[in-house]
C-alpha atoms as a PDB file:
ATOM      1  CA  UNK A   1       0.000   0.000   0.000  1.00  0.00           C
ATOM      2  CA  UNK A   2       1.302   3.702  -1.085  1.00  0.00           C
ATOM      3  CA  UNK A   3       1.674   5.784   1.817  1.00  0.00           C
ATOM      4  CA  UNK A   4       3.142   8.809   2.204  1.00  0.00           C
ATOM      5  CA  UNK A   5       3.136  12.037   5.030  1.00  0.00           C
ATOM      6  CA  UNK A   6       3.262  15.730   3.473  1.00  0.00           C
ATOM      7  CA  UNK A   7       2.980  19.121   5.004  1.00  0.00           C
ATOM      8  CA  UNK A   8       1.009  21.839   4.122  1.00  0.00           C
ATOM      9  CA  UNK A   9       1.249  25.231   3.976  1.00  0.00           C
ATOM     10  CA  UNK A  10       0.527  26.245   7.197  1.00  0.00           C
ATOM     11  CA  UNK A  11       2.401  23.640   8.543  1.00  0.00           C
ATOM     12  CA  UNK A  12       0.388  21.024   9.416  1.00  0.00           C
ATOM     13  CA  UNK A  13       1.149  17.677   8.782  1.00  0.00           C
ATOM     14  CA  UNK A  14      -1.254  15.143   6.361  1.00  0.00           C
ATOM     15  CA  UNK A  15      -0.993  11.697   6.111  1.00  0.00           C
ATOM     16  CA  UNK A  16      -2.259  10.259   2.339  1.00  0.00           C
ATOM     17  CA  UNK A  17      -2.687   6.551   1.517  1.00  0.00           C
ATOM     18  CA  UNK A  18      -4.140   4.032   0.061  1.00  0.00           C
ATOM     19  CA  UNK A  19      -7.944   3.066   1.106  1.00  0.00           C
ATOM     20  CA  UNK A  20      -8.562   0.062   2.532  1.00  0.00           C
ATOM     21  CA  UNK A  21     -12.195  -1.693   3.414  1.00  0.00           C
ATOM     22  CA  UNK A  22     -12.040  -0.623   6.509  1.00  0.00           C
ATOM     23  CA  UNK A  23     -12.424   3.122   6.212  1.00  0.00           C
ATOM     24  CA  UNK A  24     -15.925   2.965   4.862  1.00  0.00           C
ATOM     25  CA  UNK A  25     -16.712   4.182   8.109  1.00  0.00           C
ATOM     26  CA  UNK A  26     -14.257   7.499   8.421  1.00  0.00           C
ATOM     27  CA  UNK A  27     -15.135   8.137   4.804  1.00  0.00           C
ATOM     28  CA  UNK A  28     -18.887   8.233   5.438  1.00  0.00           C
ATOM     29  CA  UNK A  29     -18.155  10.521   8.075  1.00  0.00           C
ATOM     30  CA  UNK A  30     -16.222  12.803   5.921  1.00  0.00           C
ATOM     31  CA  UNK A  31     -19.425  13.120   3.183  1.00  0.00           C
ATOM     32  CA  UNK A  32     -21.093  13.946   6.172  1.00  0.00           C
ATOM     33  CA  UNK A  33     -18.954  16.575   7.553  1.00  0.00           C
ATOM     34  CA  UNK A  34     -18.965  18.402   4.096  1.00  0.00           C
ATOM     35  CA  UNK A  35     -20.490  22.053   3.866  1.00  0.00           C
ATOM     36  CA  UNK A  36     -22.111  23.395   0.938  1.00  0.00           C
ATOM     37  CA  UNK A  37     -20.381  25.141  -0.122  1.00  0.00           C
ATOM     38  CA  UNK A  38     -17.782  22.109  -0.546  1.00  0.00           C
ATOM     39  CA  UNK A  39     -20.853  20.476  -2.470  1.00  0.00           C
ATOM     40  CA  UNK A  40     -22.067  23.498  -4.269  1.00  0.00           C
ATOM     41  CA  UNK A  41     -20.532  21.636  -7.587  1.00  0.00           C
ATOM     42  CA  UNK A  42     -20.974  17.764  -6.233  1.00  0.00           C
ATOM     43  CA  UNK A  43     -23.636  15.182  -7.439  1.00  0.00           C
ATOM     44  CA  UNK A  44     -24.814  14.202  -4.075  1.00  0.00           C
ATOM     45  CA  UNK A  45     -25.990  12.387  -2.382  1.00  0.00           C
ATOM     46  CA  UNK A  46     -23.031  10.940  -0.952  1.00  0.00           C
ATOM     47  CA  UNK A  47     -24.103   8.338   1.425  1.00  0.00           C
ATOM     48  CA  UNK A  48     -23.239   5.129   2.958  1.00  0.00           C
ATOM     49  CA  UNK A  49     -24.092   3.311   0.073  1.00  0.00           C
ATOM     50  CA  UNK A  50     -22.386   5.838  -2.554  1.00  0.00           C
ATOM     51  CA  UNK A  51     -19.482   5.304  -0.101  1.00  0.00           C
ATOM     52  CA  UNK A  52     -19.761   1.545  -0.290  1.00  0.00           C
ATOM     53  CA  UNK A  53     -19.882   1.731  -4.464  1.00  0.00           C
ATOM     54  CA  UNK A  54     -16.424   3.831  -3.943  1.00  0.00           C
ATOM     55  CA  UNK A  55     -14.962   1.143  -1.985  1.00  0.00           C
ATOM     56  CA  UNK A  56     -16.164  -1.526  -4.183  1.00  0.00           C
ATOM     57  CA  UNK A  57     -13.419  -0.757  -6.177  1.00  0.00           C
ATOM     58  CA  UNK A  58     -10.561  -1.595  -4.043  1.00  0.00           C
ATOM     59  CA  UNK A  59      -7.855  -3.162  -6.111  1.00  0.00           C
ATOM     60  CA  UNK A  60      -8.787  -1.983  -8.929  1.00  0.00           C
ATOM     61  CA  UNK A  61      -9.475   1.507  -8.648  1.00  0.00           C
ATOM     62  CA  UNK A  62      -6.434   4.053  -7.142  1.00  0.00           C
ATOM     63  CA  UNK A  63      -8.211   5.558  -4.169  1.00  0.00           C
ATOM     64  CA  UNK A  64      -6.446   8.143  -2.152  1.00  0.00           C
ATOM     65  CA  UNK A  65      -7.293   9.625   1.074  1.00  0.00           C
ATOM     66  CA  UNK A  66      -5.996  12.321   3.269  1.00  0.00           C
ATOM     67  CA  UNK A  67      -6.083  12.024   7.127  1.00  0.00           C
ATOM     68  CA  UNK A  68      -5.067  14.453   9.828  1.00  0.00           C
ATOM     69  CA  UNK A  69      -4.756  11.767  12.566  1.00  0.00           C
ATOM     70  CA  UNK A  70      -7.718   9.101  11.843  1.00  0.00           C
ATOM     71  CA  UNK A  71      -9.911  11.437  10.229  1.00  0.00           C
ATOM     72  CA  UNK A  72     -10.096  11.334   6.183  1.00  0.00           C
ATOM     73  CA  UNK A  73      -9.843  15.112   5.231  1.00  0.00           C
ATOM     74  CA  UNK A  74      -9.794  14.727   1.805  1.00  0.00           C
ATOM     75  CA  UNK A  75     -10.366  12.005  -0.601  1.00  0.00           C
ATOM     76  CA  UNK A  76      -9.619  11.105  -4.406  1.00  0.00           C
ATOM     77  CA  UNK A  77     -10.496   8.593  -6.776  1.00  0.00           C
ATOM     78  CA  UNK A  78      -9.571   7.428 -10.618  1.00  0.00           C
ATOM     79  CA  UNK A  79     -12.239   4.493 -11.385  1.00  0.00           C
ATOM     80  CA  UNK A  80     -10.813   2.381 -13.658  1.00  0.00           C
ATOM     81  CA  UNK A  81     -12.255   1.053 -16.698  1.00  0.00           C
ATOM     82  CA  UNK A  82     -13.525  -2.211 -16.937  1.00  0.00           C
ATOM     83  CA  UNK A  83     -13.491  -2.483 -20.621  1.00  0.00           C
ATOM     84  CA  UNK A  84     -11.010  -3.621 -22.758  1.00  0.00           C
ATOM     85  CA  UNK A  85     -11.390  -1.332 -25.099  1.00  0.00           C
ATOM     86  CA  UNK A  86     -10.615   1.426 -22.250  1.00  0.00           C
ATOM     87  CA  UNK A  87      -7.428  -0.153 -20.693  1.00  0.00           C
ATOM     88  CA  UNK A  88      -5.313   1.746 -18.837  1.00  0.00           C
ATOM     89  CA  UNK A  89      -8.494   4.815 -18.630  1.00  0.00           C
ATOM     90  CA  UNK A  90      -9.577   6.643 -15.718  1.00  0.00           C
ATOM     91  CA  UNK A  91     -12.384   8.907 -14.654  1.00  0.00           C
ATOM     92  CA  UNK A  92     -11.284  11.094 -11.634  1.00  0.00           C
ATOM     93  CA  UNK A  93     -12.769  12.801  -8.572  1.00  0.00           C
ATOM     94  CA  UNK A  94     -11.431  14.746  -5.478  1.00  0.00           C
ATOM     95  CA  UNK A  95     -13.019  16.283  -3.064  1.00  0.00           C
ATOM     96  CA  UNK A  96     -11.373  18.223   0.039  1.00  0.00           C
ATOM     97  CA  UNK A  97     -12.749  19.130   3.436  1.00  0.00           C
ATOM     98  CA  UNK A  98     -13.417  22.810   3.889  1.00  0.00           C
ATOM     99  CA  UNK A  99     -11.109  23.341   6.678  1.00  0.00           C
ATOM    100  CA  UNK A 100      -8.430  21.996   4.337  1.00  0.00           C
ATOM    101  CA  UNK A 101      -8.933  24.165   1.270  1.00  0.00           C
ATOM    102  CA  UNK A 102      -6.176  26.487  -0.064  1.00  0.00           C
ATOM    103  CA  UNK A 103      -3.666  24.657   1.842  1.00  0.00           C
ATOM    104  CA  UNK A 104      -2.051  22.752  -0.725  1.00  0.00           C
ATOM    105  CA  UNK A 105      -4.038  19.558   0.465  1.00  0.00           C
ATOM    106  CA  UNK A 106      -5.329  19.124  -3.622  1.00  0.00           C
ATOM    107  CA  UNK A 107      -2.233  19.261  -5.030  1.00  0.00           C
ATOM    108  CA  UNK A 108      -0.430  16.815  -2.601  1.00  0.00           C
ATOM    109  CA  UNK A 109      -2.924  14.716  -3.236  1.00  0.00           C
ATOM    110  CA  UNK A 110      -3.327  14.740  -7.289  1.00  0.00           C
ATOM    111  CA  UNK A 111       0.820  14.465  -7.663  1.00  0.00           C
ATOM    112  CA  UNK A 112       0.333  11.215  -5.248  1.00  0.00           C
ATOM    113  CA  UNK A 113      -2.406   9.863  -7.469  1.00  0.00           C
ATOM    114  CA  UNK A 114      -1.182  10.649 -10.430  1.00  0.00           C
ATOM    115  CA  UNK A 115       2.460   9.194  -9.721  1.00  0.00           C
ATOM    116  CA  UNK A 116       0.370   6.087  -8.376  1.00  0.00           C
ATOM    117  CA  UNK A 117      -1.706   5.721 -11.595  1.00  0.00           C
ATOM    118  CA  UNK A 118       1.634   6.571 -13.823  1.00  0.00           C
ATOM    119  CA  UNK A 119       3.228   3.460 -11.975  1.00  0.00           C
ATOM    120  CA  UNK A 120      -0.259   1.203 -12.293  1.00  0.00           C
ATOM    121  CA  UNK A 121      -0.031   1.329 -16.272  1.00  0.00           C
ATOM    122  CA  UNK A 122      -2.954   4.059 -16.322  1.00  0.00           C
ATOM    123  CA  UNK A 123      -2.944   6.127 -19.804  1.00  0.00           C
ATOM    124  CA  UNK A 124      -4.995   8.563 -19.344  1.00  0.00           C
ATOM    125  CA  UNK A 125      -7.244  10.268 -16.623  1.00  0.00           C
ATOM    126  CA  UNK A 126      -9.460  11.996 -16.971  1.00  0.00           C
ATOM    127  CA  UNK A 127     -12.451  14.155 -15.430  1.00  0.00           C
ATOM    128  CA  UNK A 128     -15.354  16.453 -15.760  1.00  0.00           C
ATOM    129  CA  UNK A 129     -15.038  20.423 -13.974  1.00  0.00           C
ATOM    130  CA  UNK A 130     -18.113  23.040 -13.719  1.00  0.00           C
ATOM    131  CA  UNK A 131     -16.105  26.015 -15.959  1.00  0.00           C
ATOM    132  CA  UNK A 132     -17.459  27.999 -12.450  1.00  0.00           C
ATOM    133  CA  UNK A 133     -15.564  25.894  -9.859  1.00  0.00           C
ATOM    134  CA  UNK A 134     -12.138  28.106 -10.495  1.00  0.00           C
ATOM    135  CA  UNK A 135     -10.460  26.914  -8.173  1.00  0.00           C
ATOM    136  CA  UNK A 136     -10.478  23.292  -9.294  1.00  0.00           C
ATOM    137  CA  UNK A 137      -9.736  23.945 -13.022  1.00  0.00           C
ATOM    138  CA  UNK A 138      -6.434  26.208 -11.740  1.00  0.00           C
ATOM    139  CA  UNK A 139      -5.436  22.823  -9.928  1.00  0.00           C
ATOM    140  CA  UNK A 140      -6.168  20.818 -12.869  1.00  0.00           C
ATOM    141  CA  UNK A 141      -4.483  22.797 -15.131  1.00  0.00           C
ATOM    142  CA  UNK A 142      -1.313  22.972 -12.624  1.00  0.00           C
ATOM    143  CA  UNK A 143      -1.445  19.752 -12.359  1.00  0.00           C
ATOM    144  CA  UNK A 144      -0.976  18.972 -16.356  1.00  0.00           C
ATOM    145  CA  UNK A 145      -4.682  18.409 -17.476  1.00  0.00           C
ATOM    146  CA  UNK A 146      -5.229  19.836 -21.055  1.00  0.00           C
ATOM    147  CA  UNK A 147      -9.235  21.425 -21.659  1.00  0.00           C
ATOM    148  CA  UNK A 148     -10.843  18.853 -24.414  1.00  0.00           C
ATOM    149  CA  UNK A 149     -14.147  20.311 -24.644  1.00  0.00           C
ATOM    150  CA  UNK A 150     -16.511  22.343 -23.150  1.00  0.00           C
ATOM    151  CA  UNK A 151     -20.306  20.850 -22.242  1.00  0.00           C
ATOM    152  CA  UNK A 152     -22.269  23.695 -22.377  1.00  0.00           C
ATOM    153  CA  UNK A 153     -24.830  24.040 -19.698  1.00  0.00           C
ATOM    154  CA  UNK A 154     -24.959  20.103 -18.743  1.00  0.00           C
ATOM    155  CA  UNK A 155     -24.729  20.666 -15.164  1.00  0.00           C
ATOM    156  CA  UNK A 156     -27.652  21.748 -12.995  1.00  0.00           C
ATOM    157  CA  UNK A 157     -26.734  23.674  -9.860  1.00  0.00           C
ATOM    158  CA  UNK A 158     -27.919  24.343  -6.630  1.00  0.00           C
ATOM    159  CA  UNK A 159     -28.793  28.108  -7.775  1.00  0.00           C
ATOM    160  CA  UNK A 160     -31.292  26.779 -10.675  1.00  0.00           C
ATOM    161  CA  UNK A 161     -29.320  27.462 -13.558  1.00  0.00           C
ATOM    162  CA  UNK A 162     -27.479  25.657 -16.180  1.00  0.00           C
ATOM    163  CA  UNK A 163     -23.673  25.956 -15.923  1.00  0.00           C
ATOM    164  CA  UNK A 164     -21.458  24.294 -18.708  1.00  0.00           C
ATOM    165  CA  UNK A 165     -18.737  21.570 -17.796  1.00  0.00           C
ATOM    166  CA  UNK A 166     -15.211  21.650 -18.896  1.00  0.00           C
ATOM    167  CA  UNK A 167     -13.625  18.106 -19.891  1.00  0.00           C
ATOM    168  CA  UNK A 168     -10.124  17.651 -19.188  1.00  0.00           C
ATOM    169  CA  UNK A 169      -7.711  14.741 -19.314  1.00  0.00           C
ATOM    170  CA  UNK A 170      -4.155  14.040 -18.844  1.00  0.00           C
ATOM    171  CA  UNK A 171      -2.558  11.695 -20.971  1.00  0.00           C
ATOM    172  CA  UNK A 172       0.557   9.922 -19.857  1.00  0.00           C
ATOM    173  CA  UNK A 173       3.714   9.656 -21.448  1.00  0.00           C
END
């Protein structure tokens, strides 16, 4: 299992690794803990049972999380394709707990995921962005992501309007 400690920018110290089955408990706690505004661009709900489809891909899928002692602060995922057709392809997702934001928590965590699916055989990754969430796509983007398209108003949010997703990928080398 990939482990690995990093410190943030105000000092604090994160532990990320590998999940495991038995952190569908801390992980439904960290859904749970979420605020709004965390979830403003999210497709909830994110429940026990959402949790246990996350988990379901353990060994398969490269699932990351972020703890500050035992509890997860910040978790990412690249589901893996099943078909072969789309070997070595991954769909990614990352969300951070609000006390962590602008801390340098996201990019820790996508340079650990990324080196993990670079040494797994992955190709490409790749994920879908609401053009509003600005901070995301400038982490995306820092993080070597190229813009593929643009999905104009496909996403339905919270304040009733249409917003239009950005598709991004990163290919490996």
């Amino acid at each position: 299992m990939a482990e690995k400690e990093v410190k943030l920018k105000d000092g604090s110290h994160i532990f990320l690794r590998e999940a495991v089955s038995d952190d569908i408990d801390r992980l439904t706690g960290f859904y749970a803990s979420l605020s709004d505004e965390v979830l403003n661009y999210s497709l909830p709900p994110y429940n026990r049972a959402r949790v246990e489809r996350f988990l379901s891909g353990l060994g398969r899928d490269i699932i990351v999380l972020a703890l500050d002692h035992e509890n997860v602060v910040g978790h990412l995922q690249v589901f893996v394709s099943l078909s072969p057709r789309l070997k070595g392809v991954g769909e990614l997702l990352i969300y951070l707990h609000q006390d962590y934001l602008n801390k340098g928590l996201g990019t820790h965590m996508m340079a650990f995921a990324l080196d993990l699916s670079k040494k797994k055989g992955m190709h490409r990754v790749s994920l879908q962005v609401v053009r509003d969430n600005t901070r995301a796509v400038h982490l995306y983007e820092k993080m070597g992501f190229a813009l593929e398209g643009i999905l104009k108003d496909s996403y339905f949010g919270v304040d009733g309007c249409y917003h239009d997703m950005l598709q991004m990928a990163k290919i490996f080398d």
